[in-house]
Structure formats: structure tokens, C-alpha cells
PDB file of N, CA and C in Angstrom:
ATOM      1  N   UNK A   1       2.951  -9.085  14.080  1.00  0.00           N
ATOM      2  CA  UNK A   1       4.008  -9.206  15.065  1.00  0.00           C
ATOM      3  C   UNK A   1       3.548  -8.750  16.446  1.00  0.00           C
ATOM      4  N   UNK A   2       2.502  -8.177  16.442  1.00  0.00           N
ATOM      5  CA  UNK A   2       1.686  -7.646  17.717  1.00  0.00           C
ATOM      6  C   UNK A   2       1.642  -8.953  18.845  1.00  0.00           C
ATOM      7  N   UNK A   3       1.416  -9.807  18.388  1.00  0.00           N
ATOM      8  CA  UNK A   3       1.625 -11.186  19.307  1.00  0.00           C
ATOM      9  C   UNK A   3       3.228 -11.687  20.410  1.00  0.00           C
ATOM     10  N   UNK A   4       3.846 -11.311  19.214  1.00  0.00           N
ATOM     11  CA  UNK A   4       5.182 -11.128  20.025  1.00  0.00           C
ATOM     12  C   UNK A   4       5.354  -9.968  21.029  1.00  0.00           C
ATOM     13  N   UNK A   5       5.340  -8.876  20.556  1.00  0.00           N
ATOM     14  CA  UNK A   5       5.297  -7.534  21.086  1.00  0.00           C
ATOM     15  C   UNK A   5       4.377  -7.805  22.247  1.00  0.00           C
ATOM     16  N   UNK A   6       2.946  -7.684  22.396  1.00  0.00           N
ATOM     17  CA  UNK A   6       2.123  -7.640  23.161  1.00  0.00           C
ATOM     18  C   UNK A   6       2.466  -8.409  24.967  1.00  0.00           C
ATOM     19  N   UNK A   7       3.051  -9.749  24.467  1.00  0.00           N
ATOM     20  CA  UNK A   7       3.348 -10.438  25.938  1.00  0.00           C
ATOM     21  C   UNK A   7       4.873  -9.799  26.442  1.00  0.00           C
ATOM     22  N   UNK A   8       5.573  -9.347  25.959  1.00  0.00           N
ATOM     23  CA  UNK A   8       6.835  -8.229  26.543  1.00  0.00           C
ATOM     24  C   UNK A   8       5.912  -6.999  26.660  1.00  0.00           C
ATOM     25  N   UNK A   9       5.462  -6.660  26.280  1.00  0.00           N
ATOM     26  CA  UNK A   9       4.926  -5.275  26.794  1.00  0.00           C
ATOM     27  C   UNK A   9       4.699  -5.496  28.193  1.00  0.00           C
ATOM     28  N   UNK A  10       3.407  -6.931  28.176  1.00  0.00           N
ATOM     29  CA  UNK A  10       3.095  -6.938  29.400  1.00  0.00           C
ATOM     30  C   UNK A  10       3.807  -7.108  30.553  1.00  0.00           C
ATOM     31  N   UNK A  11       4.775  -7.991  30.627  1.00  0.00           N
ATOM     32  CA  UNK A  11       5.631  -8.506  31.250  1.00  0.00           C
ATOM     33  C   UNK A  11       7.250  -7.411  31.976  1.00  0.00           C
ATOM     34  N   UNK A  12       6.742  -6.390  31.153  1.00  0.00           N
ATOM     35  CA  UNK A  12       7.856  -5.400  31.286  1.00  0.00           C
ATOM     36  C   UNK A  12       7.258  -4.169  32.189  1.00  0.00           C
ATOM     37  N   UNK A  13       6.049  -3.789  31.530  1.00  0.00           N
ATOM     38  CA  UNK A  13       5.052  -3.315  32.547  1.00  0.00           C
ATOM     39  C   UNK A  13       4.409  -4.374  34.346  1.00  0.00           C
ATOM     40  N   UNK A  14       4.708  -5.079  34.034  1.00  0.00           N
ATOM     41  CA  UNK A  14       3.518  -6.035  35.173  1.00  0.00           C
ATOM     42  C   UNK A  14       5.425  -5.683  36.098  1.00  0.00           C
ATOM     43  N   UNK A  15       6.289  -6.104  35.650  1.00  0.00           N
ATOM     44  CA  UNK A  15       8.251  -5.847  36.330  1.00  0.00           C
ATOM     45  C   UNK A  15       8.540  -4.222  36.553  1.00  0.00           C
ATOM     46  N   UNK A  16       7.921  -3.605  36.156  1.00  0.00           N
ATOM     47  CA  UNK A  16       8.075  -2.119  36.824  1.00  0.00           C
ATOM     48  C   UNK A  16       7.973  -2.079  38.074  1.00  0.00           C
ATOM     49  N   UNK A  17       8.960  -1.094  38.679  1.00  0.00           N
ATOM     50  CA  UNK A  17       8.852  -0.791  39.768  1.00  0.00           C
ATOM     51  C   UNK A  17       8.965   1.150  39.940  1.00  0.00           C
ATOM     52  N   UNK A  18       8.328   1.362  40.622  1.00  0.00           N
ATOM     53  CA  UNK A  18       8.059   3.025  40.994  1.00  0.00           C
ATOM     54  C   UNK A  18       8.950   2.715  42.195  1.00  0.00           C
ATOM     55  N   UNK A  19       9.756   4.017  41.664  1.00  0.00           N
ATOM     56  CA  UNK A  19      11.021   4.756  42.996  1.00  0.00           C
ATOM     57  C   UNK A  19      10.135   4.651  43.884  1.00  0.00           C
ATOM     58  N   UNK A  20      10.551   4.464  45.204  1.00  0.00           N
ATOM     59  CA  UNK A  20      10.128   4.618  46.382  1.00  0.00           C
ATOM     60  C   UNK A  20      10.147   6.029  46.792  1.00  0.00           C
ATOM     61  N   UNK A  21       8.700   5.919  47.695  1.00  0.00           N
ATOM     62  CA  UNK A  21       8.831   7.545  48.413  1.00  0.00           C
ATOM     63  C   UNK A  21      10.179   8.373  48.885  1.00  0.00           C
ATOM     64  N   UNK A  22       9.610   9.693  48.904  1.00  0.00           N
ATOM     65  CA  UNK A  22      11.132  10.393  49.380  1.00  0.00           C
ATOM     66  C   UNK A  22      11.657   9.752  51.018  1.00  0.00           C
ATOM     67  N   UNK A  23      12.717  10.228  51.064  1.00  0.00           N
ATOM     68  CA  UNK A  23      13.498   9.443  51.829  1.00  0.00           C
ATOM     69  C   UNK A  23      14.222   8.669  51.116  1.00  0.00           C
ATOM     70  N   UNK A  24      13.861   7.863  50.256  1.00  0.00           N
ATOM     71  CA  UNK A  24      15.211   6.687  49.686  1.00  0.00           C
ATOM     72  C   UNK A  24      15.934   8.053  48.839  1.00  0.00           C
ATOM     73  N   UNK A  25      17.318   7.565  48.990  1.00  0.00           N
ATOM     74  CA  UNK A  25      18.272   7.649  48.635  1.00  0.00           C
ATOM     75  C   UNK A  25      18.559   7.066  47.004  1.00  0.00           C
ATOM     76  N   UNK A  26      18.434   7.704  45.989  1.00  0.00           N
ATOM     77  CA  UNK A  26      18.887   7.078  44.797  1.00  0.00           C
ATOM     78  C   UNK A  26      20.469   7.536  44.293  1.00  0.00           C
ATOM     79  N   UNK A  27      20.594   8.067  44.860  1.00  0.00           N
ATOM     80  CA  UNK A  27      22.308   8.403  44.411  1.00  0.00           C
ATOM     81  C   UNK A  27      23.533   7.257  44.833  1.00  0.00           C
ATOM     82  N   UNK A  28      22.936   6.822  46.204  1.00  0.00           N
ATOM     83  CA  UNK A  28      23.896   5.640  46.543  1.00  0.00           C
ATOM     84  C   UNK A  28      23.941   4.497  45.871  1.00  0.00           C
ATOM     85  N   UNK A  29      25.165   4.011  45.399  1.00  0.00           N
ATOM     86  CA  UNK A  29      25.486   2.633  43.884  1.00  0.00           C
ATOM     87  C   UNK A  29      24.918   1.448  44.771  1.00  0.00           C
ATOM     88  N   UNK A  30      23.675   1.004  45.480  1.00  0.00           N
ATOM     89  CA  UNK A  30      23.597  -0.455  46.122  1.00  0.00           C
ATOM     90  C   UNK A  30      23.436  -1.199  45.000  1.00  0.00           C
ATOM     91  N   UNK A  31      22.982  -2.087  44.980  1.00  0.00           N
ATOM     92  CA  UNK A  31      22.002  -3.121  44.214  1.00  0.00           C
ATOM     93  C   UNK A  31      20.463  -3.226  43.684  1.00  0.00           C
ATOM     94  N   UNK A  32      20.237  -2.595  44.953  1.00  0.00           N
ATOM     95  CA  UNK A  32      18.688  -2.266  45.123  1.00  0.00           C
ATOM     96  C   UNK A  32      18.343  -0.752  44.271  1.00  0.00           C
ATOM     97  N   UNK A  33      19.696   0.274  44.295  1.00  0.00           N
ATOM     98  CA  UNK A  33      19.048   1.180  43.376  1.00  0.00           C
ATOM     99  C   UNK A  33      19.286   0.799  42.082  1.00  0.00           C
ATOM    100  N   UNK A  34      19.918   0.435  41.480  1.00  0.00           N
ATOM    101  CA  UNK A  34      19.948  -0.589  40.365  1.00  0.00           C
ATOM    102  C   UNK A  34      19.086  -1.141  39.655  1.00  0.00           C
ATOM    103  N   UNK A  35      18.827  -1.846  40.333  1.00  0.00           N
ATOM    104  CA  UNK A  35      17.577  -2.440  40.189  1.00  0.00           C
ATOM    105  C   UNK A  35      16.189  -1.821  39.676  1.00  0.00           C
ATOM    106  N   UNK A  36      16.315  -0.739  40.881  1.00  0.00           N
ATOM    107  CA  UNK A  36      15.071   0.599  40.988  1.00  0.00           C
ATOM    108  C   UNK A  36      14.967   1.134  39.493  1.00  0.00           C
ATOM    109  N   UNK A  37      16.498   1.769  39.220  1.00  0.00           N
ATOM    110  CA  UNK A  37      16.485   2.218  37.848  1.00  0.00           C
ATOM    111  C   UNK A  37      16.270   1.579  36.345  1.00  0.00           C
ATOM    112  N   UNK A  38      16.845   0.139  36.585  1.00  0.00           N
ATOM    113  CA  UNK A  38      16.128  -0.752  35.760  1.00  0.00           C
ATOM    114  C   UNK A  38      14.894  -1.333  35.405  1.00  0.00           C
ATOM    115  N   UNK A  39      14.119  -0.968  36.643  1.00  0.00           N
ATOM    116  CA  UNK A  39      12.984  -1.279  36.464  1.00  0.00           C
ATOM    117  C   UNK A  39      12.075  -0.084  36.433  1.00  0.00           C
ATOM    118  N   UNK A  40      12.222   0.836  36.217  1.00  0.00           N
ATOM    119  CA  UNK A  40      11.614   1.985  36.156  1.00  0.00           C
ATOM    120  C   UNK A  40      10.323   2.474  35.181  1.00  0.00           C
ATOM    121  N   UNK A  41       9.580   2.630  35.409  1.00  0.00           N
ATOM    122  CA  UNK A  41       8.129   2.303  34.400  1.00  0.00           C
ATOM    123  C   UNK A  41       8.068   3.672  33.585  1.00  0.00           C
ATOM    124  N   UNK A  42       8.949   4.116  33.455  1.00  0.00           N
ATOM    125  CA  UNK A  42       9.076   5.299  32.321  1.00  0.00           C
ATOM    126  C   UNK A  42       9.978   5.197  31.288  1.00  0.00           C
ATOM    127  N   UNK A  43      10.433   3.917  31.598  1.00  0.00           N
ATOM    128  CA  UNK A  43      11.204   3.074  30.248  1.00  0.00           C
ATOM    129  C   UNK A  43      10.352   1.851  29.309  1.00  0.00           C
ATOM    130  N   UNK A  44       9.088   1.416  30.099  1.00  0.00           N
ATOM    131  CA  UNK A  44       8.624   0.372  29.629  1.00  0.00           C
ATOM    132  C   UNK A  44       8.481   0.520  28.164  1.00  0.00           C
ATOM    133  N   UNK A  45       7.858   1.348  27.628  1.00  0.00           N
ATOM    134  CA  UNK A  45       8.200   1.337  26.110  1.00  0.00           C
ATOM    135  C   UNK A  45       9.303   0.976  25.553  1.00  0.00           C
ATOM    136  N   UNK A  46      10.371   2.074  26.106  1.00  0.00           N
ATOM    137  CA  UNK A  46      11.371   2.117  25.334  1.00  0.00           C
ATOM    138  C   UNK A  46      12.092   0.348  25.582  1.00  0.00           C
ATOM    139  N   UNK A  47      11.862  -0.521  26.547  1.00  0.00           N
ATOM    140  CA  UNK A  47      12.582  -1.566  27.307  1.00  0.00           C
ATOM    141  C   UNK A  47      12.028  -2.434  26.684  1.00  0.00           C
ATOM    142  N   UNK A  48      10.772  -2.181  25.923  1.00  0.00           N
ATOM    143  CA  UNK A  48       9.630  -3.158  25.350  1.00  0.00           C
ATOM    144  C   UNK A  48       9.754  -3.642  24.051  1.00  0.00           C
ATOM    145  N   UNK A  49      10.010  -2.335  23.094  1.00  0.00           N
ATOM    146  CA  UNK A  49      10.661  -2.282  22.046  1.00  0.00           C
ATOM    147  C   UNK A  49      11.951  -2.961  21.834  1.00  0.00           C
ATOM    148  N   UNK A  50      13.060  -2.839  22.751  1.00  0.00           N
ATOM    149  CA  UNK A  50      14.689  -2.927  22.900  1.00  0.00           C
ATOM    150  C   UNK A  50      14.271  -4.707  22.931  1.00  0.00           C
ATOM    151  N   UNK A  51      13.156  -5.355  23.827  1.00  0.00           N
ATOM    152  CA  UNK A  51      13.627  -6.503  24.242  1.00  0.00           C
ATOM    153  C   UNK A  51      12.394  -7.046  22.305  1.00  0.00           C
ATOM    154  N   UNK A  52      11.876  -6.687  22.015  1.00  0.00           N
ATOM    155  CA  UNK A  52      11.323  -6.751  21.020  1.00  0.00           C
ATOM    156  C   UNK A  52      12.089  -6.786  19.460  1.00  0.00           C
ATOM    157  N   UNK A  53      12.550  -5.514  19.153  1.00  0.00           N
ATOM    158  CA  UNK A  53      13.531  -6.016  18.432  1.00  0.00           C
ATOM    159  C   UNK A  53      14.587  -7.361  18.604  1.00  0.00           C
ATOM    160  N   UNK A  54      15.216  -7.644  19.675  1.00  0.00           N
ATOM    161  CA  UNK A  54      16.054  -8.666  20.127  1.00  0.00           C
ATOM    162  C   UNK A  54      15.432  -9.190  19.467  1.00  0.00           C
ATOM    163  N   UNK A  55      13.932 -10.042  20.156  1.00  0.00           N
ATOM    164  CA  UNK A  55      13.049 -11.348  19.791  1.00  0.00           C
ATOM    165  C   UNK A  55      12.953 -11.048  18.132  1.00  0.00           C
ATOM    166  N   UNK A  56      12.906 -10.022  17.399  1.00  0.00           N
ATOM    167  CA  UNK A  56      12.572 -10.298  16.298  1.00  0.00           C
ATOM    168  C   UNK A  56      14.031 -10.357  15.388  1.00  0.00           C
ATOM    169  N   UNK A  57      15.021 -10.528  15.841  1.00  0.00           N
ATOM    170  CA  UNK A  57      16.204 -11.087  15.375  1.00  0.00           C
ATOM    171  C   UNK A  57      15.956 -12.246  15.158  1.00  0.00           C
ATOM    172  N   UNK A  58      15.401 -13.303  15.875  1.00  0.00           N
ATOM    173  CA  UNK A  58      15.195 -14.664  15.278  1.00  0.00           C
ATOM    174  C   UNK A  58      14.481 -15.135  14.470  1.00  0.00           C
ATOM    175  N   UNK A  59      13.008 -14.322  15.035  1.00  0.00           N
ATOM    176  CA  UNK A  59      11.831 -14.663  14.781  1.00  0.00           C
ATOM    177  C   UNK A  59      11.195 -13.648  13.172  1.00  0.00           C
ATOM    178  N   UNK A  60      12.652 -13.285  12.622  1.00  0.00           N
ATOM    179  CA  UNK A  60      11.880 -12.223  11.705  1.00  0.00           C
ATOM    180  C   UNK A  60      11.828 -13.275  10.493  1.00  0.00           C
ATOM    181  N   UNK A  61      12.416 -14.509  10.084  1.00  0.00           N
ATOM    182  CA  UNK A  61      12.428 -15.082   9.321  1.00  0.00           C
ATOM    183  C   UNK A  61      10.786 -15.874   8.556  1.00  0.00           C
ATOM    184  N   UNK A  62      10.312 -15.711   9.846  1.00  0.00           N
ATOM    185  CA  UNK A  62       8.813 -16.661   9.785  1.00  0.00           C
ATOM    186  C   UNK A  62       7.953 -15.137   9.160  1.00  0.00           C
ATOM    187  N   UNK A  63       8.044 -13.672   9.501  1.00  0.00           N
ATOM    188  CA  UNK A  63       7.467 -12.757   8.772  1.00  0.00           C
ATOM    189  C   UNK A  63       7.940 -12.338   7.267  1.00  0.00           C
ATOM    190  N   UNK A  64       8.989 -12.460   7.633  1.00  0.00           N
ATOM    191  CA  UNK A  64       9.337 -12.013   5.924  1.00  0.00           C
ATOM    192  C   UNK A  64       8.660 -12.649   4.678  1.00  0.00           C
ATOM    193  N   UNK A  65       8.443 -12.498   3.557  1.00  0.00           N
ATOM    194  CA  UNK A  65       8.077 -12.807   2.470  1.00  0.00           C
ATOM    195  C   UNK A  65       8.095 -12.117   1.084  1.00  0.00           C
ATOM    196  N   UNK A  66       8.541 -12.748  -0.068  1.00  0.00           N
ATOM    197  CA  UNK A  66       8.611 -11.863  -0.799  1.00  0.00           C
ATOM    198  C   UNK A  66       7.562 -11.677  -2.056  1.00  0.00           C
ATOM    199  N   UNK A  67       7.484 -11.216  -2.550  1.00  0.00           N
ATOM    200  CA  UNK A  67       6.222 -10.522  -2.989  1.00  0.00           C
ATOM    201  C   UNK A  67       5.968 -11.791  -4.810  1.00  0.00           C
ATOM    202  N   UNK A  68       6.560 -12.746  -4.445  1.00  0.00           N
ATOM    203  CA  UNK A  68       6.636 -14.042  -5.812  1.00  0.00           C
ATOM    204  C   UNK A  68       5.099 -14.382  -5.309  1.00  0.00           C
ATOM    205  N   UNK A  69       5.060 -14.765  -6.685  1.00  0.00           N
ATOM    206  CA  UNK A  69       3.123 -15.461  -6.838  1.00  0.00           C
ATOM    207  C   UNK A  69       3.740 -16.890  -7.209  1.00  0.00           C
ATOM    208  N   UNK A  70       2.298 -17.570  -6.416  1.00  0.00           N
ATOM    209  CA  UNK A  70       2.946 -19.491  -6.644  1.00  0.00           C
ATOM    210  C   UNK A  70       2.314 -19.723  -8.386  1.00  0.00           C
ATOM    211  N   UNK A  71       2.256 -20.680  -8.242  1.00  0.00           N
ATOM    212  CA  UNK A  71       2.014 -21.361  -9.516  1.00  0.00           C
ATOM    213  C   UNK A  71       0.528 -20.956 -10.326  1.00  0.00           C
ATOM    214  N   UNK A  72      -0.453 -21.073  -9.352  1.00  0.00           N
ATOM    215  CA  UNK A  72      -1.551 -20.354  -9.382  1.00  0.00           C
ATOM    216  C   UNK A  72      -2.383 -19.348  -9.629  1.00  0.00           C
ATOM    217  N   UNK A  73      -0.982 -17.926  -9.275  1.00  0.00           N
ATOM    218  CA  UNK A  73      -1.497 -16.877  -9.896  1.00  0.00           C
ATOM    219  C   UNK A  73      -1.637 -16.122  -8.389  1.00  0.00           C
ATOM    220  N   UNK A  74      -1.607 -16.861  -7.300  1.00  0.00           N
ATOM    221  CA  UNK A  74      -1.806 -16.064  -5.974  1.00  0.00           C
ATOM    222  C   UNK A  74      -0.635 -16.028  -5.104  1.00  0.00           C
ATOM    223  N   UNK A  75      -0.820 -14.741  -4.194  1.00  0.00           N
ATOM    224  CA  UNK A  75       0.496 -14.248  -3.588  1.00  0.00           C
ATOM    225  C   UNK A  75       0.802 -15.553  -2.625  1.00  0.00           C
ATOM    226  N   UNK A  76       2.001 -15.986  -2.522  1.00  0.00           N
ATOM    227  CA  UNK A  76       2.453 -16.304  -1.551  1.00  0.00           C
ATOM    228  C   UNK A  76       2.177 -16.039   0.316  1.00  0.00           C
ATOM    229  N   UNK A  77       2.356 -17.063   0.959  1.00  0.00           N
ATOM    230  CA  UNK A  77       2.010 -17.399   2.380  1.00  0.00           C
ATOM    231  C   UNK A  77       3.007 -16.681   3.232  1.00  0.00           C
ATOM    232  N   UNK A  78       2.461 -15.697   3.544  1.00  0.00           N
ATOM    233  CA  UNK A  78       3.623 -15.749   4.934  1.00  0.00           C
ATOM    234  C   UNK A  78       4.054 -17.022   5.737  1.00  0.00           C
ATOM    235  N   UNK A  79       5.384 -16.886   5.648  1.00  0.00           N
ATOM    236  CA  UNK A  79       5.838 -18.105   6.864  1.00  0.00           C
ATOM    237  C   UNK A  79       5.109 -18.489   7.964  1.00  0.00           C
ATOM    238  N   UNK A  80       4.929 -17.675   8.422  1.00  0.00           N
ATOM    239  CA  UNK A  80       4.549 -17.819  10.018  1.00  0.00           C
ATOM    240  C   UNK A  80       3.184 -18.655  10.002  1.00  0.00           C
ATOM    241  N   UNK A  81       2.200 -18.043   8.741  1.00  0.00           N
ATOM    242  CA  UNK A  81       1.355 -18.452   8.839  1.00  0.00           C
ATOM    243  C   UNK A  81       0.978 -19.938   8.105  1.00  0.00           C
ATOM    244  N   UNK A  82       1.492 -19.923   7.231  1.00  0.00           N
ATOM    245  CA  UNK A  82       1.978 -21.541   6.790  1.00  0.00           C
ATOM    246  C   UNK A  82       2.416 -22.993   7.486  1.00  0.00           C
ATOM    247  N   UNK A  83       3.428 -22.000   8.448  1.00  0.00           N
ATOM    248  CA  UNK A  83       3.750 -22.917   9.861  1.00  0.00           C
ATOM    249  C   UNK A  83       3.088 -23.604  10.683  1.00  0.00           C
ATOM    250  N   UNK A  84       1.820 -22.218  11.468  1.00  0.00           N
ATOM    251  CA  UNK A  84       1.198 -22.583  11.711  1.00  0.00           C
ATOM    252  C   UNK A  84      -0.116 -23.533  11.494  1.00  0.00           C
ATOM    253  N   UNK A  85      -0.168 -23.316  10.345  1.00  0.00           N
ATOM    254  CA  UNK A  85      -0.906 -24.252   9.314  1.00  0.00           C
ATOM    255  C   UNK A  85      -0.992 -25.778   9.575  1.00  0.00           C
ATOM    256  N   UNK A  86       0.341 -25.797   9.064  1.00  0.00           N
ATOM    257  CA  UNK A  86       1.043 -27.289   9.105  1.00  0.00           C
ATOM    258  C   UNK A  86       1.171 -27.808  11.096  1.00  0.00           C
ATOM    259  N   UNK A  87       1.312 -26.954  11.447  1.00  0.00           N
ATOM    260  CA  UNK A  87       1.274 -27.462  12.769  1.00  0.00           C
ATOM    261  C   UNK A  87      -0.007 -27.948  13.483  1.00  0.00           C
ATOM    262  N   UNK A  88      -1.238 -26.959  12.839  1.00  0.00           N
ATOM    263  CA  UNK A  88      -2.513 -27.054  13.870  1.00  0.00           C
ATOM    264  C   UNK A  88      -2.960 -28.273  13.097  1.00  0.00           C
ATOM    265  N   UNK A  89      -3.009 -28.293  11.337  1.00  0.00           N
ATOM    266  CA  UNK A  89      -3.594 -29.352  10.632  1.00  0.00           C
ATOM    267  C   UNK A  89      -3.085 -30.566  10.784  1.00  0.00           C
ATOM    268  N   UNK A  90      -1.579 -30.680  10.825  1.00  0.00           N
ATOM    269  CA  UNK A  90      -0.962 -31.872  10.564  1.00  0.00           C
ATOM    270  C   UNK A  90      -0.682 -32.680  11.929  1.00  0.00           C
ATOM    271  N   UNK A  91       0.311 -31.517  12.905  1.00  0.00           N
ATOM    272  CA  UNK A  91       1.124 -32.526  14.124  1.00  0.00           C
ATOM    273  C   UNK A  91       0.124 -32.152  14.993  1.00  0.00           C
ATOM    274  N   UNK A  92      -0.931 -31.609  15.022  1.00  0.00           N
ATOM    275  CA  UNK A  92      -1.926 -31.178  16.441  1.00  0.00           C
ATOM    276  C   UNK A  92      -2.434 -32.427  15.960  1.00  0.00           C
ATOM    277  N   UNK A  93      -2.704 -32.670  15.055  1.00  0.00           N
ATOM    278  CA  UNK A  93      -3.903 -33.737  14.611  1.00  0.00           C
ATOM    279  C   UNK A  93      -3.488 -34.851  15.022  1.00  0.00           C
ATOM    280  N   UNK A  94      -2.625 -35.162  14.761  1.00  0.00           N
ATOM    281  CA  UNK A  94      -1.863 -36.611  15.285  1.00  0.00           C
ATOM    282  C   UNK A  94      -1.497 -36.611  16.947  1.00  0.00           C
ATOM    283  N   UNK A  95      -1.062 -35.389  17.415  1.00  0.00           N
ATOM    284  CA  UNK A  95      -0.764 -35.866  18.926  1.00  0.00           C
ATOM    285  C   UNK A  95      -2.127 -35.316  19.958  1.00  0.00           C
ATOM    286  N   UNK A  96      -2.772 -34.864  19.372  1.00  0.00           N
ATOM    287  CA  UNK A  96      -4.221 -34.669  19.960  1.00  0.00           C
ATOM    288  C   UNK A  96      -5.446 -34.081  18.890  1.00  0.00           C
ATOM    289  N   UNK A  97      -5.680 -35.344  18.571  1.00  0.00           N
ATOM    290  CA  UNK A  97      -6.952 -35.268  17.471  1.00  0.00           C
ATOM    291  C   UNK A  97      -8.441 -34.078  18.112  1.00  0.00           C
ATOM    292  N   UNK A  98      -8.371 -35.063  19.211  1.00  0.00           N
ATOM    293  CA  UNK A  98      -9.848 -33.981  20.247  1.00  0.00           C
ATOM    294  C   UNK A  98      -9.493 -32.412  20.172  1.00  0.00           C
ATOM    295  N   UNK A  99      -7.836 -32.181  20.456  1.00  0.00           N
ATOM    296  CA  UNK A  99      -8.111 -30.966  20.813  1.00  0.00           C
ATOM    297  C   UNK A  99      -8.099 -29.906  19.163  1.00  0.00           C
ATOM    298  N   UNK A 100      -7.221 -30.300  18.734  1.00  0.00           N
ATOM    299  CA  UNK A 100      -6.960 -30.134  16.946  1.00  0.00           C
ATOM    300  C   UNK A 100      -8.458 -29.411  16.620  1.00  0.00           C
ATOM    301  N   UNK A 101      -9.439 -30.510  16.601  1.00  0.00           N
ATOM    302  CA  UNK A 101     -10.674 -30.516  16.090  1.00  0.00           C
ATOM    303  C   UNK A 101     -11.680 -29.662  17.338  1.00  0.00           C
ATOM    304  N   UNK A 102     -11.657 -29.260  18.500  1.00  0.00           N
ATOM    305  CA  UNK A 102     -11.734 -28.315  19.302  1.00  0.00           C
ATOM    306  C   UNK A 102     -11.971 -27.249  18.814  1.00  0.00           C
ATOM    307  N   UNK A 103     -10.318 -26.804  18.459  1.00  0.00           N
ATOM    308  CA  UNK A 103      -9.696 -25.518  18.257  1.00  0.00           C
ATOM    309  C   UNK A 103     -10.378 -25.191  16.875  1.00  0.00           C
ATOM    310  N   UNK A 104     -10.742 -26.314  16.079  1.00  0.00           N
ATOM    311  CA  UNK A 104     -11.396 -25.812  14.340  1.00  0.00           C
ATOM    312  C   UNK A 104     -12.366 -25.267  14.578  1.00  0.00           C
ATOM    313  N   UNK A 105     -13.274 -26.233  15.346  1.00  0.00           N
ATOM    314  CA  UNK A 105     -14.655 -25.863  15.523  1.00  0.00           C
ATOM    315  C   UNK A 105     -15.244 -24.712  16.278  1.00  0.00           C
ATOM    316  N   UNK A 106     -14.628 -24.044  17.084  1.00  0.00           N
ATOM    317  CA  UNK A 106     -14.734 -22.844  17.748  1.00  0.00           C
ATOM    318  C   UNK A 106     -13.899 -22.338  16.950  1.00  0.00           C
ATOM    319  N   UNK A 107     -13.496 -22.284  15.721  1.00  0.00           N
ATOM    320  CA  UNK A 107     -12.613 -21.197  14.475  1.00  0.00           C
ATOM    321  C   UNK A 107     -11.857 -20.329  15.586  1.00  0.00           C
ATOM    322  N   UNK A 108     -10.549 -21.104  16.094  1.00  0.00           N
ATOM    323  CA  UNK A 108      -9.591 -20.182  16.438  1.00  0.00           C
ATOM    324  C   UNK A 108      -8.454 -20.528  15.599  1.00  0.00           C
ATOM    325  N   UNK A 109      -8.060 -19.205  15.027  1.00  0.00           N
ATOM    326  CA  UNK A 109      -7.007 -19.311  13.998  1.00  0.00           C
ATOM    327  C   UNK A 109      -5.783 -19.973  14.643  1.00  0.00           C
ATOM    328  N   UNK A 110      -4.719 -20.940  13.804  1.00  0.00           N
ATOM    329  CA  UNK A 110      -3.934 -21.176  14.067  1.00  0.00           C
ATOM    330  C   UNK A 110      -2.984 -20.413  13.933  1.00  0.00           C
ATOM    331  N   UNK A 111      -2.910 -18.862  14.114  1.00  0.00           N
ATOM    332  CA  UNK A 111      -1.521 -18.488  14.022  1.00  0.00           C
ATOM    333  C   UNK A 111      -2.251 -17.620  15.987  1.00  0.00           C
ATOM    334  N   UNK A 112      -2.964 -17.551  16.830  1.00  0.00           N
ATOM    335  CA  UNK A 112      -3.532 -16.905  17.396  1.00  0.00           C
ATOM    336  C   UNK A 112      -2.944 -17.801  18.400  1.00  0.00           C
ATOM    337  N   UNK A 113      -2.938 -19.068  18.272  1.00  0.00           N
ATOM    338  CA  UNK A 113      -2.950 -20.212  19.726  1.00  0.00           C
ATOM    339  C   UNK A 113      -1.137 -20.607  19.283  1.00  0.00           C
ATOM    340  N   UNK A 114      -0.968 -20.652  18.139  1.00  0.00           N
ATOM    341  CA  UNK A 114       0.557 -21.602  18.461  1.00  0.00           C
ATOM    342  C   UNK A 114       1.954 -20.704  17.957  1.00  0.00           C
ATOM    343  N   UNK A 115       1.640 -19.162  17.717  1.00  0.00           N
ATOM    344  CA  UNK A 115       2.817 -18.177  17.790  1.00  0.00           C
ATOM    345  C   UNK A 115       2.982 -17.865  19.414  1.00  0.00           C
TER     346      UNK A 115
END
């Protein structure tokens, strides 16, 4: 899930903003202190996590799995990664064969490029 997590981290960090030098005024309700406090880079964790959980309200379905063995004798696929599977092998292949076969040959996993 580090994939999800990782681009809100960044994005929450890169949207920080540091209070302005003394002199500003943070007690007055504008907009702009608002703002200040919302964006405050001593929340980024905690803001990172908050917007993280959210995303994994949807997205928790493709991690879950339960611990059933297929027919075979071997554990079951995580979703996510199955997905991706079917996506890089099957519909990459058909709407861009070149790049499909690209992405094999320099072995970049398909759960790395299309989560």
C-alpha cells in the first residue's frame, strides 16, 4: 500500500506551508490564516495518513484477500496484483503492443507502473 501512501505523503509535504515570520498576526480569522494553519508542515503526517486512510476506503478491496488455496494447492492472488496482471498482459497488449512488451523486457512489475 506504500504506493498509495507514498504520492500523498508527497504532495502534502511539497503543499506545506511554514507560518510566516514574526510580525504576521495568526490570531486574526482571515482566510489566509486558515489556510496557514491548514497547511502547516507539522501535520503532514498526521494529514497524510487522514487523507490515506480516506483513499484506502475504496481502494482496500483490491488488498484484501483471504487466506483460501486455489485448486492447486497454492495461496491465492492478491487482487491488486491479479489486476494488474490482467491489465499489463491482456489490455496493454492490445492497445499498445510496443509499449506492453517495453515494460516486460526491462522487467518492470506490473503492479509498480499501473497502481
Amino acid at each position: 500500500m506504500h504506493e498509495l501512501l507514498a504520492p500523498i505523503l508527497w504532495a502534502v509535504d511539497r503543499d506545506s506551508v511554514k507560518p510566516q515570520a514574526a510580525g504576521h498576526n495568526m490570531n486574526k480569522e482571515n482566510s489566509e490564516d486558515l489556510m496557514l494553519k491548514l497547511l502547516d508542515p507539522q501535520f503532514v503526517e498526521h494529514d497524510s495518513f487522514t487523507l490515506f486512510l480516506s483513499a484506502m476506503q475504496t481502494a482496500r478491496i483490491y488488498y484484501e484477500h483471504g487466506e483460501t488455496r486455489s485448486a492447486n494447492g497454492q495461496m491465492d492472488v492478491i487482487p491488486i496484483v491479479e489486476r494488474c496482471h490482467y491489465l499489463h498482459k491482456e489490455a496493454l497488449t492490445i492497445i499498445d503492443h510496443e509499449l506492453a512488451e517495453h515494460l516486460e523486457a526491462v522487467d518492470v512489475l506490473p503492479q509498480i507502473f499501473l497502481t
